[in-house]
Every structure is written in C-alpha cells, then in structure tokens.
PDB file of N, CA and C in Angstrom:
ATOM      1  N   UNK A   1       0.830  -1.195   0.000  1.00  0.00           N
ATOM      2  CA  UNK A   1       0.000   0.000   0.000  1.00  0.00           C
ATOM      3  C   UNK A   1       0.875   1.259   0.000  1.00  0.00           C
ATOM      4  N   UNK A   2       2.168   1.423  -0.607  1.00  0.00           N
ATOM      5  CA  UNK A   2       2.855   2.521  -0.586  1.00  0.00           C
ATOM      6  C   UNK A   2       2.568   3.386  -1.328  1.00  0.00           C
ATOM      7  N   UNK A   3       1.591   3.000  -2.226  1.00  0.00           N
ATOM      8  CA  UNK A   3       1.331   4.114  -3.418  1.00  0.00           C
ATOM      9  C   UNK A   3      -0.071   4.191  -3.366  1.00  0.00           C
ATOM     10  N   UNK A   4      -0.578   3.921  -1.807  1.00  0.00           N
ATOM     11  CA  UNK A   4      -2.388   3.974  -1.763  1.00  0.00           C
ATOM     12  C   UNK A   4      -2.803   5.187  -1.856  1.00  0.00           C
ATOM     13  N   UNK A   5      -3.827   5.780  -2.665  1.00  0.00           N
ATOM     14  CA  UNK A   5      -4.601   7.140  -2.415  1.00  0.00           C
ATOM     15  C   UNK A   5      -4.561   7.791  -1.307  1.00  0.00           C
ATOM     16  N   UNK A   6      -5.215   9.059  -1.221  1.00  0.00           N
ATOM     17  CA  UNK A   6      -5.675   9.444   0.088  1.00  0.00           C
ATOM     18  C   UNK A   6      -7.167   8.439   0.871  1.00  0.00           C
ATOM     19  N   UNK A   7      -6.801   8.295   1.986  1.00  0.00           N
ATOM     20  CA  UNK A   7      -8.913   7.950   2.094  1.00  0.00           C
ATOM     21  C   UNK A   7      -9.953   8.953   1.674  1.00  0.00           C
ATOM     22  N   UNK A   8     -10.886   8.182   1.322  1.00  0.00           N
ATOM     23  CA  UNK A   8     -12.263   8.473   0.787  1.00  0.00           C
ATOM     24  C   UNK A   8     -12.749   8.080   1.572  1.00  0.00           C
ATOM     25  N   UNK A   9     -14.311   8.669   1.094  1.00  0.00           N
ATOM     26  CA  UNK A   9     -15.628   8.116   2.296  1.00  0.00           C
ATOM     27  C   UNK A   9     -16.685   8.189   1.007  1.00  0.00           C
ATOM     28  N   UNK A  10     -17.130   6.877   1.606  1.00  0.00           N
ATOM     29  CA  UNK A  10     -18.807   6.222   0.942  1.00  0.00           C
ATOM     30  C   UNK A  10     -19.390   5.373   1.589  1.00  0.00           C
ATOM     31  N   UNK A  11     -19.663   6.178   2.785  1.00  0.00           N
ATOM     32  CA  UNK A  11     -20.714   4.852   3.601  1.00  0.00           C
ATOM     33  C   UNK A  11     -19.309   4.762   4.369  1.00  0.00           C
ATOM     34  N   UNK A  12     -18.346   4.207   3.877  1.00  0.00           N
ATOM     35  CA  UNK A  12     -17.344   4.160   4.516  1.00  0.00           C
ATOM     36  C   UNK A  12     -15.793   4.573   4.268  1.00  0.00           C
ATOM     37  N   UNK A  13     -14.812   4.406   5.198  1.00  0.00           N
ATOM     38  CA  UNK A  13     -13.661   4.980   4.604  1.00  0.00           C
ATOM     39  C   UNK A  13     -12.736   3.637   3.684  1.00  0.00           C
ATOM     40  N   UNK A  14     -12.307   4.877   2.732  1.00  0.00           N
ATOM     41  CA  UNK A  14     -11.575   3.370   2.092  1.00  0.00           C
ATOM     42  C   UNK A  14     -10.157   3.977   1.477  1.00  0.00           C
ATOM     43  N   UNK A  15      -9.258   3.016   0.924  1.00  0.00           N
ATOM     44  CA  UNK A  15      -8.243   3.525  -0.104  1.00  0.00           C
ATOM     45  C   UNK A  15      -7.998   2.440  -0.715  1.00  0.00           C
ATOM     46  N   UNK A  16      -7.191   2.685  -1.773  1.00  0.00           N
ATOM     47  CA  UNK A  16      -6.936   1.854  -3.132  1.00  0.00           C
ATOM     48  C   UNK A  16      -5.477   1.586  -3.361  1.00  0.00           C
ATOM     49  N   UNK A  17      -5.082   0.850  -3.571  1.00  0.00           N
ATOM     50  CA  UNK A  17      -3.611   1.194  -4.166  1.00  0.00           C
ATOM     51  C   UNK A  17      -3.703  -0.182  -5.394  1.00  0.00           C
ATOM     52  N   UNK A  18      -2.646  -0.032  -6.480  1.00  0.00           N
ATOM     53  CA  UNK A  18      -2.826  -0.173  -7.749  1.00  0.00           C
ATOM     54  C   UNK A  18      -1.346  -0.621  -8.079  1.00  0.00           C
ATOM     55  N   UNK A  19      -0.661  -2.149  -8.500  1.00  0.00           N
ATOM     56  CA  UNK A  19       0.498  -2.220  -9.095  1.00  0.00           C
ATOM     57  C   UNK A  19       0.341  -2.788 -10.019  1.00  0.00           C
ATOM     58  N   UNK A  20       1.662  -2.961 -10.618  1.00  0.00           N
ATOM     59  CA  UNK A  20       1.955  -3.991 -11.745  1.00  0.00           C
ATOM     60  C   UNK A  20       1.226  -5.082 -12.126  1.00  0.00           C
ATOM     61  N   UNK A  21       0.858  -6.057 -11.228  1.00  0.00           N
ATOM     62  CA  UNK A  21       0.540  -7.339 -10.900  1.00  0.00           C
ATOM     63  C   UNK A  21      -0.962  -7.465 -10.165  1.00  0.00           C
ATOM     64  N   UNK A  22      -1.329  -6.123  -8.804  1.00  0.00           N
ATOM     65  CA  UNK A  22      -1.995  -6.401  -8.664  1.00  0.00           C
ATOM     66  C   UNK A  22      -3.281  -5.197  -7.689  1.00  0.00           C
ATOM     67  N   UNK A  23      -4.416  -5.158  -7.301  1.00  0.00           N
ATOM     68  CA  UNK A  23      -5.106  -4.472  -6.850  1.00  0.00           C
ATOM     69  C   UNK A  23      -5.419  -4.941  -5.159  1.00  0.00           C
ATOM     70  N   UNK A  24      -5.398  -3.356  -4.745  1.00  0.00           N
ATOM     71  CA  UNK A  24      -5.644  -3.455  -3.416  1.00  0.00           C
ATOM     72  C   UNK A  24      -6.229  -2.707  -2.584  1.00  0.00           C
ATOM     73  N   UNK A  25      -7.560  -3.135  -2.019  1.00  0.00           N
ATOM     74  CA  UNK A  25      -8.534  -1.777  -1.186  1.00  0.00           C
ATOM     75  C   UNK A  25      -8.642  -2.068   0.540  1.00  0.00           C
ATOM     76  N   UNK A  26      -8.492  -1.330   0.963  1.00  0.00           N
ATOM     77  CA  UNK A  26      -8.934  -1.026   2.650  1.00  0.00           C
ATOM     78  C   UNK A  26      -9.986  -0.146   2.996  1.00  0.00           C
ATOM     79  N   UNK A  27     -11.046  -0.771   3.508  1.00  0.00           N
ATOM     80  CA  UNK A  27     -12.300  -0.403   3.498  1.00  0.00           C
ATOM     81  C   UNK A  27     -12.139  -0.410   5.352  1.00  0.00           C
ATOM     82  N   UNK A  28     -13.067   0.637   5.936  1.00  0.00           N
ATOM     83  CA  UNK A  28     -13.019   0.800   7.598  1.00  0.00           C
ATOM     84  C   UNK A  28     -14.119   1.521   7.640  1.00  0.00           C
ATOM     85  N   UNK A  29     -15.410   0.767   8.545  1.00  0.00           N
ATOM     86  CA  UNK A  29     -16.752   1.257   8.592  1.00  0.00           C
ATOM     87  C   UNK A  29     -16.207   1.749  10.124  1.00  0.00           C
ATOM     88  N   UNK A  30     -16.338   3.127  10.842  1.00  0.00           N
ATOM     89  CA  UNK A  30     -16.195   3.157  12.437  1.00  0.00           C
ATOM     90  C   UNK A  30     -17.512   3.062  12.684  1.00  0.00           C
ATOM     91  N   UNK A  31     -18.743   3.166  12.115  1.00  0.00           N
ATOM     92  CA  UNK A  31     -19.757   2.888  12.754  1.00  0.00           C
ATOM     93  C   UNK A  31     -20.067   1.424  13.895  1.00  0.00           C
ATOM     94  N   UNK A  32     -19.530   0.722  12.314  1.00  0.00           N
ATOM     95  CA  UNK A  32     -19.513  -0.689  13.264  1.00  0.00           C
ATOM     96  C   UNK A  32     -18.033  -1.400  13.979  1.00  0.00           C
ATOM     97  N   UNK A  33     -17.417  -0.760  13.664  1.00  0.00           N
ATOM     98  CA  UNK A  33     -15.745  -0.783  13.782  1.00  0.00           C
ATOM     99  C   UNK A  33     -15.476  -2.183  13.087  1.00  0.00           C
ATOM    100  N   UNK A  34     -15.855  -2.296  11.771  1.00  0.00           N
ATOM    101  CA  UNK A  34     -15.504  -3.576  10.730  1.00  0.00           C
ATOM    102  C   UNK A  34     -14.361  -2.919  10.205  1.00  0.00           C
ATOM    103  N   UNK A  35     -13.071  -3.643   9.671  1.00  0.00           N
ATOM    104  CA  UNK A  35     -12.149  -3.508   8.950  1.00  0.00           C
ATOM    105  C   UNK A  35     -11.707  -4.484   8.065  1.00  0.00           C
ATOM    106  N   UNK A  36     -11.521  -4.347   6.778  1.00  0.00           N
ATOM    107  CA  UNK A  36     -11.542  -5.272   5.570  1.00  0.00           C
ATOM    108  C   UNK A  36     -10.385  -4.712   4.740  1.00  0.00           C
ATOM    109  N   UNK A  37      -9.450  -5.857   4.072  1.00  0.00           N
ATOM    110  CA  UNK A  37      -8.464  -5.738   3.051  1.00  0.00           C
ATOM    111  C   UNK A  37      -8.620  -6.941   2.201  1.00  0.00           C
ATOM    112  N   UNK A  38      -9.019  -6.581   0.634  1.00  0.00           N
ATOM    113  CA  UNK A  38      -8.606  -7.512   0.314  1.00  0.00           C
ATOM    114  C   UNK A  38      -7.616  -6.864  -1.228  1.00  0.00           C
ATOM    115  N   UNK A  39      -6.358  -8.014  -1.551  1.00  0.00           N
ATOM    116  CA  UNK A  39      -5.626  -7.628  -2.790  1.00  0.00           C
ATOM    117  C   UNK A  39      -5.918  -8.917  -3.496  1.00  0.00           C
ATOM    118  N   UNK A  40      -5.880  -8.161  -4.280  1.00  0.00           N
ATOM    119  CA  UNK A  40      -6.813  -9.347  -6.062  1.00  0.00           C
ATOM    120  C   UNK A  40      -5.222  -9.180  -6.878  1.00  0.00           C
ATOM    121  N   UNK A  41      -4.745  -9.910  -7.092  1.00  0.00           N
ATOM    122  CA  UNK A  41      -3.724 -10.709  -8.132  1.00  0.00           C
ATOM    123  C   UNK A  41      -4.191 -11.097  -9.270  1.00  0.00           C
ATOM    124  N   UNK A  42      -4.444 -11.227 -10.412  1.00  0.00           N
ATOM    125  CA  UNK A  42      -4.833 -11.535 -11.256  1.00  0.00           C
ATOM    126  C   UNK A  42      -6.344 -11.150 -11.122  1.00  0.00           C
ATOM    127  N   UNK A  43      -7.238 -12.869 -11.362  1.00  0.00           N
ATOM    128  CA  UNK A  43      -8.397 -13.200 -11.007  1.00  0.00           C
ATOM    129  C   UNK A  43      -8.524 -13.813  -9.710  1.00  0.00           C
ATOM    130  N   UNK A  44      -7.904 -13.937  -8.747  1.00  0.00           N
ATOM    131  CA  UNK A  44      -7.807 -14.335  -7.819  1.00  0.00           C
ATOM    132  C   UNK A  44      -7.473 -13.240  -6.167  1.00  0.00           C
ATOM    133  N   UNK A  45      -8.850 -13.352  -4.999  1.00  0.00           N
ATOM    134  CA  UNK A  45      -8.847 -12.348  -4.118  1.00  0.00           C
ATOM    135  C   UNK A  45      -8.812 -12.905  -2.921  1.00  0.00           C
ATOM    136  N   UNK A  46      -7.889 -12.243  -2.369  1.00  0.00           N
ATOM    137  CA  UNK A  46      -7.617 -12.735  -0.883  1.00  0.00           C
ATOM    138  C   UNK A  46      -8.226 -11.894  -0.155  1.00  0.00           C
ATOM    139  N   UNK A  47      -8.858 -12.182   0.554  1.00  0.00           N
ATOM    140  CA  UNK A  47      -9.891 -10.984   1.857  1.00  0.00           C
ATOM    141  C   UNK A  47      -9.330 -11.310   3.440  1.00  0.00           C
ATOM    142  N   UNK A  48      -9.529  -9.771   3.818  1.00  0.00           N
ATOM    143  CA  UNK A  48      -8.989 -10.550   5.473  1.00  0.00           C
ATOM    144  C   UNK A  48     -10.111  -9.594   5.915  1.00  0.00           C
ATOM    145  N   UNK A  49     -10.820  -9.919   7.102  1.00  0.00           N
ATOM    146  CA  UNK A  49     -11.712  -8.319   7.802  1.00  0.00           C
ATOM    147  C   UNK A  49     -11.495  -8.889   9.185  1.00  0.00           C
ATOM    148  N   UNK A  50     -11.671  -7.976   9.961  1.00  0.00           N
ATOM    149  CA  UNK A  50     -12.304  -8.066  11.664  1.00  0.00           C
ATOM    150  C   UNK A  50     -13.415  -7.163  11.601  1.00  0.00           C
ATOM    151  N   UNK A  51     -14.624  -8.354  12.590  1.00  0.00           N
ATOM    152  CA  UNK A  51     -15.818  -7.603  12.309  1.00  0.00           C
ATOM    153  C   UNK A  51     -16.289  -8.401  12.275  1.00  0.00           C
ATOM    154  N   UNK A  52     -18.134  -8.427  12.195  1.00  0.00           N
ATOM    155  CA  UNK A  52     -18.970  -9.055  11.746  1.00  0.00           C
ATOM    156  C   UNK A  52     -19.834  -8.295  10.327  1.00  0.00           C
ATOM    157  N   UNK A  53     -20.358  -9.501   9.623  1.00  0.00           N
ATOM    158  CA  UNK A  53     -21.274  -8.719   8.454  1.00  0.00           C
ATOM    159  C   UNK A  53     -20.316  -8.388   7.280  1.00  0.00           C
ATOM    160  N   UNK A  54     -21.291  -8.122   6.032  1.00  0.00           N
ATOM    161  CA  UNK A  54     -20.610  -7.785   5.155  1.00  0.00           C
ATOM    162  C   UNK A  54     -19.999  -6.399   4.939  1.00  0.00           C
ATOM    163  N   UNK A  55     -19.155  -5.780   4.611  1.00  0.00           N
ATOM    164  CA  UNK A  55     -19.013  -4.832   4.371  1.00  0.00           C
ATOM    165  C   UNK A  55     -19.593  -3.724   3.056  1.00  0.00           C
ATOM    166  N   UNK A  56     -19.791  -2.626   2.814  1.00  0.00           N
ATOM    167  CA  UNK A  56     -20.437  -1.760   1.911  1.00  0.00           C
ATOM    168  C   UNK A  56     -18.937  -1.817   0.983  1.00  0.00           C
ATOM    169  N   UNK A  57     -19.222  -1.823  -0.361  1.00  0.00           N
ATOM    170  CA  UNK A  57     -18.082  -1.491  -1.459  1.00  0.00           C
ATOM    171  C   UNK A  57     -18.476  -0.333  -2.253  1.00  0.00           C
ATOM    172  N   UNK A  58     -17.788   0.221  -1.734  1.00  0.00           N
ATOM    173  CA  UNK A  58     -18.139   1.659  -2.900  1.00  0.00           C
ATOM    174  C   UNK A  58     -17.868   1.386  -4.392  1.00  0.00           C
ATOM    175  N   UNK A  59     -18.541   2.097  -4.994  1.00  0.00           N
ATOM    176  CA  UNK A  59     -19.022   1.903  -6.126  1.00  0.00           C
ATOM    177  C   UNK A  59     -17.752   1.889  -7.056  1.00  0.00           C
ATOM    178  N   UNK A  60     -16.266   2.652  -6.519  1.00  0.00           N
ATOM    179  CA  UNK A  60     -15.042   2.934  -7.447  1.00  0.00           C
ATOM    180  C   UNK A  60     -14.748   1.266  -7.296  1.00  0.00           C
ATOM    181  N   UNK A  61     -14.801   0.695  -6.037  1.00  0.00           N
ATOM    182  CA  UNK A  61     -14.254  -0.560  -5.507  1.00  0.00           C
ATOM    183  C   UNK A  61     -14.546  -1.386  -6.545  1.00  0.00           C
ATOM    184  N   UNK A  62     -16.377  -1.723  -6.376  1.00  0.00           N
ATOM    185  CA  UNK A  62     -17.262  -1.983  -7.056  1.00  0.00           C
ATOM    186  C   UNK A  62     -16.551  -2.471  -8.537  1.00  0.00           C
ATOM    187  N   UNK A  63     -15.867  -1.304  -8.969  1.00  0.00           N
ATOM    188  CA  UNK A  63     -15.796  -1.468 -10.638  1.00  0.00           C
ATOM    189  C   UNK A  63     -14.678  -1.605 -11.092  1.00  0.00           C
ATOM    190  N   UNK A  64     -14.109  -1.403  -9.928  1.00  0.00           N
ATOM    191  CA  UNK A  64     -12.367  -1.934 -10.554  1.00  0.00           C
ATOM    192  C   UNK A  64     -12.132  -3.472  -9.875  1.00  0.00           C
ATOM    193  N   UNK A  65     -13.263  -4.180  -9.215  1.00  0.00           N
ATOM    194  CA  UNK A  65     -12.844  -5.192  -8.646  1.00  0.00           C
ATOM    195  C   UNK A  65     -13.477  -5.922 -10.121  1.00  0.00           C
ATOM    196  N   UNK A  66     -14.353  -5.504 -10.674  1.00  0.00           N
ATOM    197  CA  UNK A  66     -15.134  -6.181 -11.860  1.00  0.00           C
ATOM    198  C   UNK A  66     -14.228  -6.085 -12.977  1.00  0.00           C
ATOM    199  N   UNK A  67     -13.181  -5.120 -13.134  1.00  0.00           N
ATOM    200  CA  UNK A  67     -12.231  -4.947 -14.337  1.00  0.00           C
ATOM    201  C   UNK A  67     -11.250  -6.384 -13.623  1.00  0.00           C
ATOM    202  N   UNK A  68     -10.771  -6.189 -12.524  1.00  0.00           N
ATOM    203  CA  UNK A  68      -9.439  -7.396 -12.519  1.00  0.00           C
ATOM    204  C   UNK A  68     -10.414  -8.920 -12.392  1.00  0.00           C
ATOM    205  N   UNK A  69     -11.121  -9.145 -11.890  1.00  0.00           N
ATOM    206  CA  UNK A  69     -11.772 -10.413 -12.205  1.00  0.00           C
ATOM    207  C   UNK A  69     -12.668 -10.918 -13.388  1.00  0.00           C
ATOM    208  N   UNK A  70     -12.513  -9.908 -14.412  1.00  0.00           N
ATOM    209  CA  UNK A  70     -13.110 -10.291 -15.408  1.00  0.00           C
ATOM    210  C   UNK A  70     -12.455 -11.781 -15.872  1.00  0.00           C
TER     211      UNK A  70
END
C-alpha cells in the first residue's frame, strides 16, 4: 500500500492502491468498527476483515474489482 490514495468516504472509509501485478482496497466502517483488506492478483482475491457482516463497497471498488476479475 505505498502508493495507496488518500482515504475516501462512501458509507465508509476506504483507499486503493494499484500495481503492476496487482489491486488493493482497505475499506473501515467506524460505525460498526468492521475492517476489511482484500488484494486481487490476477483473477484471484484474498480478503482478510475483523468484524462481523458484510461490508459496503463503494461503487469505485465496485468497478475496478469487476475490471481485474473479469
């Protein structure tokens, strides 16, 4: 995550970061104090969260998670 954005907020806070090889978002609801990372390699996504429930994906998330798993 050395080259992650600033945080954003949609519902919740998040950032992005973007390499060569592969994609990576950190999503942090404080409402519910859920915290979620997952980095997608190819077509393939590793998720980690603490928390219960699903988390909200903002809509940028949303569409760049749909570009690398195509």
């Amino acid at each position: 995550m050395q080259q992650a954005l600033p945080l954003k907020r949609e519902r919740v806070l998040y950032t992005t970061a973007t390499g060569p090889d592969h994609f990576t978002f950190l999503l942090v609801d404080p409402e519910s104090n859920n915290l979620h990372v997952s980095i997608v390699k190819g077509k393939e996504r590793q998720q980690f969260q603490l928390g219960n429930g699903e988390m909200y994906l903002p809509q940028e998330i949303a569409r760049r998670l749909a570009e690398h798993t195509k």
